[in-house]
Every structure is written in C-alpha cells, then in structure tokens.
C-alpha atoms as a PDB file:
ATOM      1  CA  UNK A   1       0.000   0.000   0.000  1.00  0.00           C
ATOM      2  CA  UNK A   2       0.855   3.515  -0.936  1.00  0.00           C
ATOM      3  CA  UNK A   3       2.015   5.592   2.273  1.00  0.00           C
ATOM      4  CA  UNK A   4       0.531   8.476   0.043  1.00  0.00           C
ATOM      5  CA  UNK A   5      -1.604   8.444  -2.933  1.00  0.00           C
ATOM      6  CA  UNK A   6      -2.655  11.603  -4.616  1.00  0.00           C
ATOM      7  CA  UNK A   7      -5.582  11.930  -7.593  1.00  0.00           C
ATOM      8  CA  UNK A   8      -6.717  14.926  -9.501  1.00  0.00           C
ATOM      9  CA  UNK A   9      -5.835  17.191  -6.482  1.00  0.00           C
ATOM     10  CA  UNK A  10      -7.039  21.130  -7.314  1.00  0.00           C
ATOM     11  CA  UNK A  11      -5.855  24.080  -5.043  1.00  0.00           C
ATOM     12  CA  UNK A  12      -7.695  27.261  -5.398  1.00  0.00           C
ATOM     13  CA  UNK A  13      -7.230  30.769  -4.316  1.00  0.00           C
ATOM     14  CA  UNK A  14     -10.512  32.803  -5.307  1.00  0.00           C
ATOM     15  CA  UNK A  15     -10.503  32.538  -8.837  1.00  0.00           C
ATOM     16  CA  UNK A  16      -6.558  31.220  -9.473  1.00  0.00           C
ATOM     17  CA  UNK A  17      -6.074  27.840  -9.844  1.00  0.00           C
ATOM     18  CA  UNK A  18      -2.445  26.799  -7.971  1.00  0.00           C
ATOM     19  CA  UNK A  19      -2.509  23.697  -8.884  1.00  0.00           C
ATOM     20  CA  UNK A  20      -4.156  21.406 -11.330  1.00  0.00           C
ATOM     21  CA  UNK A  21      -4.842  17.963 -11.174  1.00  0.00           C
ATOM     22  CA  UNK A  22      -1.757  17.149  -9.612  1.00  0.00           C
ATOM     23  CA  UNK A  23      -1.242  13.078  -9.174  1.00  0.00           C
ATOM     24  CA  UNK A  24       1.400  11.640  -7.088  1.00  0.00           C
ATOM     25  CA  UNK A  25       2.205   8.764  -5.451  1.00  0.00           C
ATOM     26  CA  UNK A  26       4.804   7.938  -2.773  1.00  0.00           C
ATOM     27  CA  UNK A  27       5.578   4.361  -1.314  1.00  0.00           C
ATOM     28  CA  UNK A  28       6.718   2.948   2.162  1.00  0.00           C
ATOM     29  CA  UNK A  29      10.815   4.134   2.736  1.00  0.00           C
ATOM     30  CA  UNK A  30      10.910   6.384  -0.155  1.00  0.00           C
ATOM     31  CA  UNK A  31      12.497   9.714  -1.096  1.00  0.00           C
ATOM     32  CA  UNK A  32      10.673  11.200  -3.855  1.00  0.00           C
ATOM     33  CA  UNK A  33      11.402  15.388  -4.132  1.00  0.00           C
ATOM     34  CA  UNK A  34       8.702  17.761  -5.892  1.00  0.00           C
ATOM     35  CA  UNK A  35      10.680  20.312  -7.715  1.00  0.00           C
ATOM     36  CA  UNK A  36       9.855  23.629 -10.082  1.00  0.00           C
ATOM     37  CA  UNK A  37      10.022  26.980 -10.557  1.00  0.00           C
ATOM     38  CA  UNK A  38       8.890  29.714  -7.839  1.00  0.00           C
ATOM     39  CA  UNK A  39       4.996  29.538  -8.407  1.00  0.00           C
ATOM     40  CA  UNK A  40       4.678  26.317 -10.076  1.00  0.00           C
ATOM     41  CA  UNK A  41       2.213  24.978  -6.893  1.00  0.00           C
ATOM     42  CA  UNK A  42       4.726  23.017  -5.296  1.00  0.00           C
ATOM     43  CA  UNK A  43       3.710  25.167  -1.969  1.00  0.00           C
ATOM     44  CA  UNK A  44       0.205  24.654  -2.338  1.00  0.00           C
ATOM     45  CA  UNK A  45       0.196  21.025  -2.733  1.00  0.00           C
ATOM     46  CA  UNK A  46       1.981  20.686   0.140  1.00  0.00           C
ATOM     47  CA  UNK A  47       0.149  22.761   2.299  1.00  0.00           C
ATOM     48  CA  UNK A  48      -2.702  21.022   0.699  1.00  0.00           C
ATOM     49  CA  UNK A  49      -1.796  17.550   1.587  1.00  0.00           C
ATOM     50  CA  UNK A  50      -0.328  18.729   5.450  1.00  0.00           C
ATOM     51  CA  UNK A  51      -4.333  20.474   5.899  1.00  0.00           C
ATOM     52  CA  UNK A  52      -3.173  23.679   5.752  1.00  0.00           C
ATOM     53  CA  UNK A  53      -4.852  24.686   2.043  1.00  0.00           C
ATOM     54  CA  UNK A  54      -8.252  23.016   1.592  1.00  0.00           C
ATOM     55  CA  UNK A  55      -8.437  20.809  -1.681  1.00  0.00           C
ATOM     56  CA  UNK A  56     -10.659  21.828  -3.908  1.00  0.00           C
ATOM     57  CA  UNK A  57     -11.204  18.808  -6.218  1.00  0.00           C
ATOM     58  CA  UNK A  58      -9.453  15.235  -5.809  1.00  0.00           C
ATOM     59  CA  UNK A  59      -8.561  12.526  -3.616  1.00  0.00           C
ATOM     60  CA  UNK A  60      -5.400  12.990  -1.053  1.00  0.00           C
ATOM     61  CA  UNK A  61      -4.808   8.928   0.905  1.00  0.00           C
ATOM     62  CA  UNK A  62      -2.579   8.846   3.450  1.00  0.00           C
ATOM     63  CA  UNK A  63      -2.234   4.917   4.654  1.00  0.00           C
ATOM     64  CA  UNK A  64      -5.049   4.047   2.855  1.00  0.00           C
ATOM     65  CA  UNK A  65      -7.363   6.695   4.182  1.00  0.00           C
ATOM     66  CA  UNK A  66      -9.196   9.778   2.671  1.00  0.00           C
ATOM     67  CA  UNK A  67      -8.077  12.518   4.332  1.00  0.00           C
ATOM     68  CA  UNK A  68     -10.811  15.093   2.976  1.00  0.00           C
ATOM     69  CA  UNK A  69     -12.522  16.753   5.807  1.00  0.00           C
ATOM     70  CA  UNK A  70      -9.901  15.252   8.329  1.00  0.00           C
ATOM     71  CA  UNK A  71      -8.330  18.195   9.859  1.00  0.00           C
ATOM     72  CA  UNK A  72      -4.530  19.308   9.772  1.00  0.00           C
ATOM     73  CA  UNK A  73      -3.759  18.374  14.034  1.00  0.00           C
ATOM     74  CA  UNK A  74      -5.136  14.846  13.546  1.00  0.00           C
ATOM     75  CA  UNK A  75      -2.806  13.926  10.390  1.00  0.00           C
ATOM     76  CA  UNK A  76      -0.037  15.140  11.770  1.00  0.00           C
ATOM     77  CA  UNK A  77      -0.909  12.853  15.250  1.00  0.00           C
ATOM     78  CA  UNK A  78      -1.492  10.168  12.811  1.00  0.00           C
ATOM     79  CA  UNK A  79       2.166  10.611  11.522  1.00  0.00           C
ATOM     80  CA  UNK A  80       1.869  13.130   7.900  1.00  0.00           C
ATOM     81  CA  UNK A  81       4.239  15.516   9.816  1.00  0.00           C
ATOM     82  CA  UNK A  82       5.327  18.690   7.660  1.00  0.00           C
ATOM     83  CA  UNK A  83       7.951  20.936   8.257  1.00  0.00           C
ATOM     84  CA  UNK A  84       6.939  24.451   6.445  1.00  0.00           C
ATOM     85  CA  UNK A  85       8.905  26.543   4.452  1.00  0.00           C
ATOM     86  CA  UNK A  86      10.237  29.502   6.982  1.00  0.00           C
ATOM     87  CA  UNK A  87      10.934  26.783   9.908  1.00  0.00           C
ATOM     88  CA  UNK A  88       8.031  28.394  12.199  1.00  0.00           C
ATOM     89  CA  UNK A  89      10.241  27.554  15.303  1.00  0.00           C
ATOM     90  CA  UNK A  90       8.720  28.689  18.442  1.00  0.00           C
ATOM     91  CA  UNK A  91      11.185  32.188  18.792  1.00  0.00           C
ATOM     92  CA  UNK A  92      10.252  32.878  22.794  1.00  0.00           C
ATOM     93  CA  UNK A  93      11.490  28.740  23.665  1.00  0.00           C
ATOM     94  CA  UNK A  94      14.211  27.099  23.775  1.00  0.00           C
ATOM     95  CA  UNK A  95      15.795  24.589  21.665  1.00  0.00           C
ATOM     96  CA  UNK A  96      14.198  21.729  23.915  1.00  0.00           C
ATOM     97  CA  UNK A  97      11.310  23.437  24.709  1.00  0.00           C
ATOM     98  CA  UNK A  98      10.485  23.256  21.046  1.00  0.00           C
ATOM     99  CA  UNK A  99      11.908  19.547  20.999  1.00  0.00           C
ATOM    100  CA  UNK A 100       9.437  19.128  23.496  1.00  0.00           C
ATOM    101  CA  UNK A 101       6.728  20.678  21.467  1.00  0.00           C
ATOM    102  CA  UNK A 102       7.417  18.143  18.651  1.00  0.00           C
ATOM    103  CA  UNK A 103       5.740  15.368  21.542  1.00  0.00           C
ATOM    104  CA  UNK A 104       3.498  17.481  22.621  1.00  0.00           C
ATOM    105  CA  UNK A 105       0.700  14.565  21.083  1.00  0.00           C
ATOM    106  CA  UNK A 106       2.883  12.163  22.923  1.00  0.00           C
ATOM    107  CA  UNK A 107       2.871  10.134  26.511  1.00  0.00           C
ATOM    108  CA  UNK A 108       5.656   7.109  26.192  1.00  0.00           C
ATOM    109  CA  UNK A 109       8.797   6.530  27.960  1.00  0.00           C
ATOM    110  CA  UNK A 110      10.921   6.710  24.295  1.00  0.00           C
ATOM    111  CA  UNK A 111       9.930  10.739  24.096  1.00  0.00           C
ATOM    112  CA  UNK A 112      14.252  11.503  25.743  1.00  0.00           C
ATOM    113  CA  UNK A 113      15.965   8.395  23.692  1.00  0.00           C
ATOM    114  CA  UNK A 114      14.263  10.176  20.976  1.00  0.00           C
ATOM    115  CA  UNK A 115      15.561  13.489  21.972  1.00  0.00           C
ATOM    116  CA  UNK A 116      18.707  12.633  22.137  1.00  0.00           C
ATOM    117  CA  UNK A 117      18.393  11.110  19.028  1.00  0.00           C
ATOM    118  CA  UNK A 118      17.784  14.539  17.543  1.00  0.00           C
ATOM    119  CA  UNK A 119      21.025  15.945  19.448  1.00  0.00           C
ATOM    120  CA  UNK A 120      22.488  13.468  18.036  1.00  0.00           C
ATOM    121  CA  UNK A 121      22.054  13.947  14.760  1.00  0.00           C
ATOM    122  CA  UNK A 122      22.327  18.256  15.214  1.00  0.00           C
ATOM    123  CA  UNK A 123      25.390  17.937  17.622  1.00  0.00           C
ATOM    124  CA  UNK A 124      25.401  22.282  16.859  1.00  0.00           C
ATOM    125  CA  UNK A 125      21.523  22.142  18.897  1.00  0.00           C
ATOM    126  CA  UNK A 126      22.928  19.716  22.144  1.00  0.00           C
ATOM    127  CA  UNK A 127      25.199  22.175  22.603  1.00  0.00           C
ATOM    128  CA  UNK A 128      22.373  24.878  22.530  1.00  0.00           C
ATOM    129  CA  UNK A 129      19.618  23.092  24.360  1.00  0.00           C
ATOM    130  CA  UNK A 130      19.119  25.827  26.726  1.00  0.00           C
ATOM    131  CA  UNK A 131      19.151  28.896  23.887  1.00  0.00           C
ATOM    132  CA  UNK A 132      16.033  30.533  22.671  1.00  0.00           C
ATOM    133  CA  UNK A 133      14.929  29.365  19.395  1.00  0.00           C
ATOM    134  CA  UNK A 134      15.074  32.948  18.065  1.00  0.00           C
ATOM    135  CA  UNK A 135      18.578  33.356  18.609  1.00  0.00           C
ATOM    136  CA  UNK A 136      19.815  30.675  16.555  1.00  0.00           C
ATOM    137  CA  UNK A 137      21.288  31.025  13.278  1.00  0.00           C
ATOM    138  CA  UNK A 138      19.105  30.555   9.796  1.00  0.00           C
ATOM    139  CA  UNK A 139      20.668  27.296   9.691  1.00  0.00           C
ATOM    140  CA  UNK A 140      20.476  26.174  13.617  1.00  0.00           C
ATOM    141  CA  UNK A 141      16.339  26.930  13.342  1.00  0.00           C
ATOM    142  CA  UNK A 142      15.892  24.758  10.010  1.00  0.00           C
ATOM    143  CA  UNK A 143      17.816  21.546  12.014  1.00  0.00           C
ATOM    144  CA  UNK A 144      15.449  22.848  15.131  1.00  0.00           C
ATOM    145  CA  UNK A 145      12.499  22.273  12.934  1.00  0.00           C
ATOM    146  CA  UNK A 146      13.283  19.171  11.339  1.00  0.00           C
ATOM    147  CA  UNK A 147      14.205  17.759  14.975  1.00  0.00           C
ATOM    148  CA  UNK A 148      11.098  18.947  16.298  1.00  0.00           C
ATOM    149  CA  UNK A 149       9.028  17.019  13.504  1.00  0.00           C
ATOM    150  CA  UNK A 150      11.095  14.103  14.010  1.00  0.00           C
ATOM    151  CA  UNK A 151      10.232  13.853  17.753  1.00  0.00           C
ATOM    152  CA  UNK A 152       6.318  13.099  16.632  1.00  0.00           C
ATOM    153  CA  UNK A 153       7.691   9.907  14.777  1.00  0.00           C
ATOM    154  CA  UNK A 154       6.523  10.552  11.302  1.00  0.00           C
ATOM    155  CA  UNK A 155       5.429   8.083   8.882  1.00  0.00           C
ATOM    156  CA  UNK A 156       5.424  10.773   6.337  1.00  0.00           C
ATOM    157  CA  UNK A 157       8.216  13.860   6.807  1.00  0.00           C
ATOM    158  CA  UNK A 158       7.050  16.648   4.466  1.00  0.00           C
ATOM    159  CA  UNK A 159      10.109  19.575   3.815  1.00  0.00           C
ATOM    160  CA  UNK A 160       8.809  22.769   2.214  1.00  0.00           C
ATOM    161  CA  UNK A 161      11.742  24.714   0.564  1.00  0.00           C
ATOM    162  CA  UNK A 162      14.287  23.746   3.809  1.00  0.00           C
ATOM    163  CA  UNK A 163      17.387  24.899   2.104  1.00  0.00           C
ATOM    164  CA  UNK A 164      15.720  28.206   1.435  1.00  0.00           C
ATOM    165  CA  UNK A 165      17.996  31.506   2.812  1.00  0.00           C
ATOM    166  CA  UNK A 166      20.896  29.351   4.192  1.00  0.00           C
ATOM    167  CA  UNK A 167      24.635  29.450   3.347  1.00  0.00           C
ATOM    168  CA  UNK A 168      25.857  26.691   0.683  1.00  0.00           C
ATOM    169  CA  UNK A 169      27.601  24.827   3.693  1.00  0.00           C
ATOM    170  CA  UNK A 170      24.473  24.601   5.866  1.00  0.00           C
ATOM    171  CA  UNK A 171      22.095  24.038   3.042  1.00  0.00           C
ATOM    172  CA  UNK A 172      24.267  21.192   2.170  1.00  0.00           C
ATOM    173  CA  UNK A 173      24.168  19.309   5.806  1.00  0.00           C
ATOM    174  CA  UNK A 174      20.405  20.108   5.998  1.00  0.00           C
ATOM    175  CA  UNK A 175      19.931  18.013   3.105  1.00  0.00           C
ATOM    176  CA  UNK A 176      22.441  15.518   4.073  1.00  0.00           C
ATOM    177  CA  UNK A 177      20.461  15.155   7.122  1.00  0.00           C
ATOM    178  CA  UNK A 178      17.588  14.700   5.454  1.00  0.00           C
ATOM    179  CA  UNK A 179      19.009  11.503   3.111  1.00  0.00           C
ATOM    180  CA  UNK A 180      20.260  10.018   6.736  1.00  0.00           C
ATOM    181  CA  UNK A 181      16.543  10.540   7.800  1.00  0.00           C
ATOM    182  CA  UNK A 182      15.367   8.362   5.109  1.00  0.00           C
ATOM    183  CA  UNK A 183      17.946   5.777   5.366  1.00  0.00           C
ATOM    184  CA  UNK A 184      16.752   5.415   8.599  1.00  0.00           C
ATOM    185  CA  UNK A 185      13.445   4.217   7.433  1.00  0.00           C
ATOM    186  CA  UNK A 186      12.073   7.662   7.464  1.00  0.00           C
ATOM    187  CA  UNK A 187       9.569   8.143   4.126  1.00  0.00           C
ATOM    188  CA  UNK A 188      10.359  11.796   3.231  1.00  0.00           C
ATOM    189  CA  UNK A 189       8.562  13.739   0.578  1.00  0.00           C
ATOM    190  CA  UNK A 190      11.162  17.068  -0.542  1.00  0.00           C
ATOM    191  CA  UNK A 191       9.895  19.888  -2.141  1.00  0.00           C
ATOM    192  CA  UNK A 192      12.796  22.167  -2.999  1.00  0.00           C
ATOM    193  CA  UNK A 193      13.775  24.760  -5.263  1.00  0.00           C
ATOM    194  CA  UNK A 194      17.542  23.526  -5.344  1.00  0.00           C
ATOM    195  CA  UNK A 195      16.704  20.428  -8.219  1.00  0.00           C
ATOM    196  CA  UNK A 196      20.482  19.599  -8.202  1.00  0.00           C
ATOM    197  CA  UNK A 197      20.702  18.856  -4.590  1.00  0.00           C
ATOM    198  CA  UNK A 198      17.388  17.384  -4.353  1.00  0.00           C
ATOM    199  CA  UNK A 199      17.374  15.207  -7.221  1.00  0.00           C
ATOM    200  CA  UNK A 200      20.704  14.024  -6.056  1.00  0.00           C
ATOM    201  CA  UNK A 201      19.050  12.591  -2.786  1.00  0.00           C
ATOM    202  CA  UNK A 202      16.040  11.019  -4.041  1.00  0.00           C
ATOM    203  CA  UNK A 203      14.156   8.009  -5.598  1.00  0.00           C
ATOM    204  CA  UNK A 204      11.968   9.650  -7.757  1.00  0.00           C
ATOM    205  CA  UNK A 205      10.852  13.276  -8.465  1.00  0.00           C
ATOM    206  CA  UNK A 206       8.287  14.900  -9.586  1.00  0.00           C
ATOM    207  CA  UNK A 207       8.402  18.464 -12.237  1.00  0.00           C
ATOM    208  CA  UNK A 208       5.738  20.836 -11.393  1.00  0.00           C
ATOM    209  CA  UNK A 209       5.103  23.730 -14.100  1.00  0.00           C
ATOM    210  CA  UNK A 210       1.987  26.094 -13.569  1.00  0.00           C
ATOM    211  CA  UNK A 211       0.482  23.428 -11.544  1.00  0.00           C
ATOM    212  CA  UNK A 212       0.764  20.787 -13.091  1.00  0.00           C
ATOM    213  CA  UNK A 213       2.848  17.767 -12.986  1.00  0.00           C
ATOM    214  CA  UNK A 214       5.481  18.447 -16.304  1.00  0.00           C
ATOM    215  CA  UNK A 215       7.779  15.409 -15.670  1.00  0.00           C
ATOM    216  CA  UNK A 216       7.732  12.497 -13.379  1.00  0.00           C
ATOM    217  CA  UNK A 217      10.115   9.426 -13.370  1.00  0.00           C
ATOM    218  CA  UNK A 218      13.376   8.273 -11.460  1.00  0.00           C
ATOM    219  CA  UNK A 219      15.385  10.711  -9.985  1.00  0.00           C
ATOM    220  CA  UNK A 220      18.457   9.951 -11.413  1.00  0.00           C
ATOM    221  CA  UNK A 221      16.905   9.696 -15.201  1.00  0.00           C
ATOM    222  CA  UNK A 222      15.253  13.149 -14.494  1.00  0.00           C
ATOM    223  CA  UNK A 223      18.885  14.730 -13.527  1.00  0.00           C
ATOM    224  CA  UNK A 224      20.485  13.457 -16.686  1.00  0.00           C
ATOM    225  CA  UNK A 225      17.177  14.556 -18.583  1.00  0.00           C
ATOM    226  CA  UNK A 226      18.223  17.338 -20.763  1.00  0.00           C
ATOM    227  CA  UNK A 227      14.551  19.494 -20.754  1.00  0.00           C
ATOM    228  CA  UNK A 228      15.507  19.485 -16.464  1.00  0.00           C
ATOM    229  CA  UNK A 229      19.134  20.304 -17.304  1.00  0.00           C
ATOM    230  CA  UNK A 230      18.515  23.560 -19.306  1.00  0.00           C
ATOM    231  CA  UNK A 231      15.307  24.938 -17.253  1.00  0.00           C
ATOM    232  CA  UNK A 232      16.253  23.946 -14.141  1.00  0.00           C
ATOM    233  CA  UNK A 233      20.067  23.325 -13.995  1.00  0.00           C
ATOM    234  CA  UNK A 234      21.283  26.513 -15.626  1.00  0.00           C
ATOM    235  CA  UNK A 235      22.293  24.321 -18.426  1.00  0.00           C
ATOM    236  CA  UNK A 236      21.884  26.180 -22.146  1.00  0.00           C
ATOM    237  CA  UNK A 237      20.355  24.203 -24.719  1.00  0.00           C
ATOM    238  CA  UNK A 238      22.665  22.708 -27.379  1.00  0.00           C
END
C-alpha cells in the first residue's frame, strides 16, 4: 500500500487555480522530491496535503485513508508531519522546549531516547539546548524544525523549501540530514527549489510547471534529462 496516494488534487485561491490535477504517489521508505520553478504549486500542494490549504477537487490517501474533511492536528498525530517553508520555530522557547513541542501529542517513555536522538544527529543544537529558538542562526532553526518534527515519529516527513535563505555549507548538511533521515526508514517527501541537490538525494521526483505535474520518473533519469538540465540546472540548450 501507498504511504501516500494523490488523484486529480485542485488548489484554489478565489478565482486562481495553484494547482491542477496534480497526481502523485509515494511508497513505504521512499524519497521522492517535488521540484519547479517559484509559483509552479509546489507550496500549495503541500500545504494542501499537510491540511493547511483546503483541496478543492481530488482525492489525497494517506495509509489508505481519505483525508478530505480530516483536519490538519489529527494527520499530523497520525504521523503526515510537515515541516513548512520559513521553519516556524517557536522564537520565545528554547531549543528543547520546542523539541518538546514536537511530543506534545505524545505520553511514552521513548519521548528523551528520541531526543537525544535529535542531538544526536544536530550535535550544533545539544550544545544549545538551553538557547532561545530565536537566537539561533538561519541554519540552527531549520535543524530545530526538522528535529522537532522528528520527535512526533513521522510516517510521512514533508520539507517545504528547507534549504531556502541558508549558506551553501548549511544548506548542504540540511539536506544531508535529510538523506540520513530516510535511510533510517524515514519516508520523506522534498519539495525544494535547489533540483540539483534534491534530485541528487532522491528516488523519484516529480516536475511541477503552472500546476501541473510536467515530468515524473526516477530521480536519477530526471537529472540526466536534458529538458531538467537547461530549465532547471542553468544548463543552455545545445
């Protein structure tokens, strides 16, 4: 069964159209990245499929289940976690205090292991545990946010944009943390504006262009693929 299964999904703001009967699958222990131009609906389906942006026409599964009507606090408790573009850290809390957020939907002994698990794979936020949030570097927030999703134990880890606004070095570990995620068993869908980096990580990918899904297939075909090269590689056409 398909951890995610997406048919004919519309998004609508009054009379605009974001996105178009987008489909979209994504499978147990995949990484499959949604890539495209600024304004292409990547965004929007996101939000769309997290709750946040009500779908206006289609089907959205998650584990088998329709989730239209099903509100965005009850998919993430039943593991679609998301991780928005802009980080959203709590600014006034600390580093665990926002760790602690993450299982706030949580009552089990694991809730520390799991913490340190997160300081363990941002050694820079162990050795901040006791900052506030708001302090913390562009970089230091975006591994803040992913930790904090991580501590509700996603089935599904949704990343809007979370190399947007860093530094080449940091954008670089935050997606090398994210491969490591998956490896660990984590299913991760990636929608990112850097389609080098995040076609280099995943499975599959999906091309969105005004809306729509352009180009689908195996990541490493679509990276070779000469129409993704010169629109959005920087490549020039022969």
């Amino acid at each position: 069964m398909k951890v995610l299964e997406i048919r004919g999904l519309e998004v609508r703001y009054g009379g605009i159209r974001a996105v178009k009967g987008v489909d979209l699958d994504i499978s147990p222990g995949e990484l499959v990245c949604l890539i495209g131009a600024n304004g292409a609906g990547k965004s929007s389906t996101l939000r769309a499929i997290a709750g946040l942006a009500r779908a206006a026409a289609g089907s959205i599964r998650f584990d088998g289940r329709e989730l239209a009507g099903v509100p965005a606090f009850w998919r993430a408790r039943s593991g679609l976690v998301m991780v928005p573009e802009g980080r959203g850290v709590f600014a006034r809390l600390s580093v665990e205090e926002n760790l602690a957020m993450g299982a706030y939907a949580r009552n089990d002994p694991d809730v520390g292991p799991d913490r340190e698990h997160v300081f363990a794979l941002f050694p820079r936020l162990a050795e901040r545990r006791a900052q506030i949030a708001g302090t913390l570097s562009g970089g230091e927030q975006q591994m803040l946010a992913i930790g904090r999703a991580l501590m509700s134990r996603p089935r599904l880890l949704a990343l809007d944009e979370p190399s947007m606004g860093l530094a080449p070095i940091a954008a670089r570990k935050i997606l090398e943390v994210i491969r490591d995620i998956n490896r660990a068993g984590v299913t991760v869908l990636l929608v990112e504006q850097n389609a080098q980096g995040a076609l280099a990580l995943a499975h599959r990918a999906y091309v969105m262009e005004s809306g729509q899904i352009a180009i689908s297939g195996e990541a490493r075909a679509l990276l070779a693929d000469p129409r993704v090269r010169r629109a959005y590689l920087g490549e020039s056409a022969a």
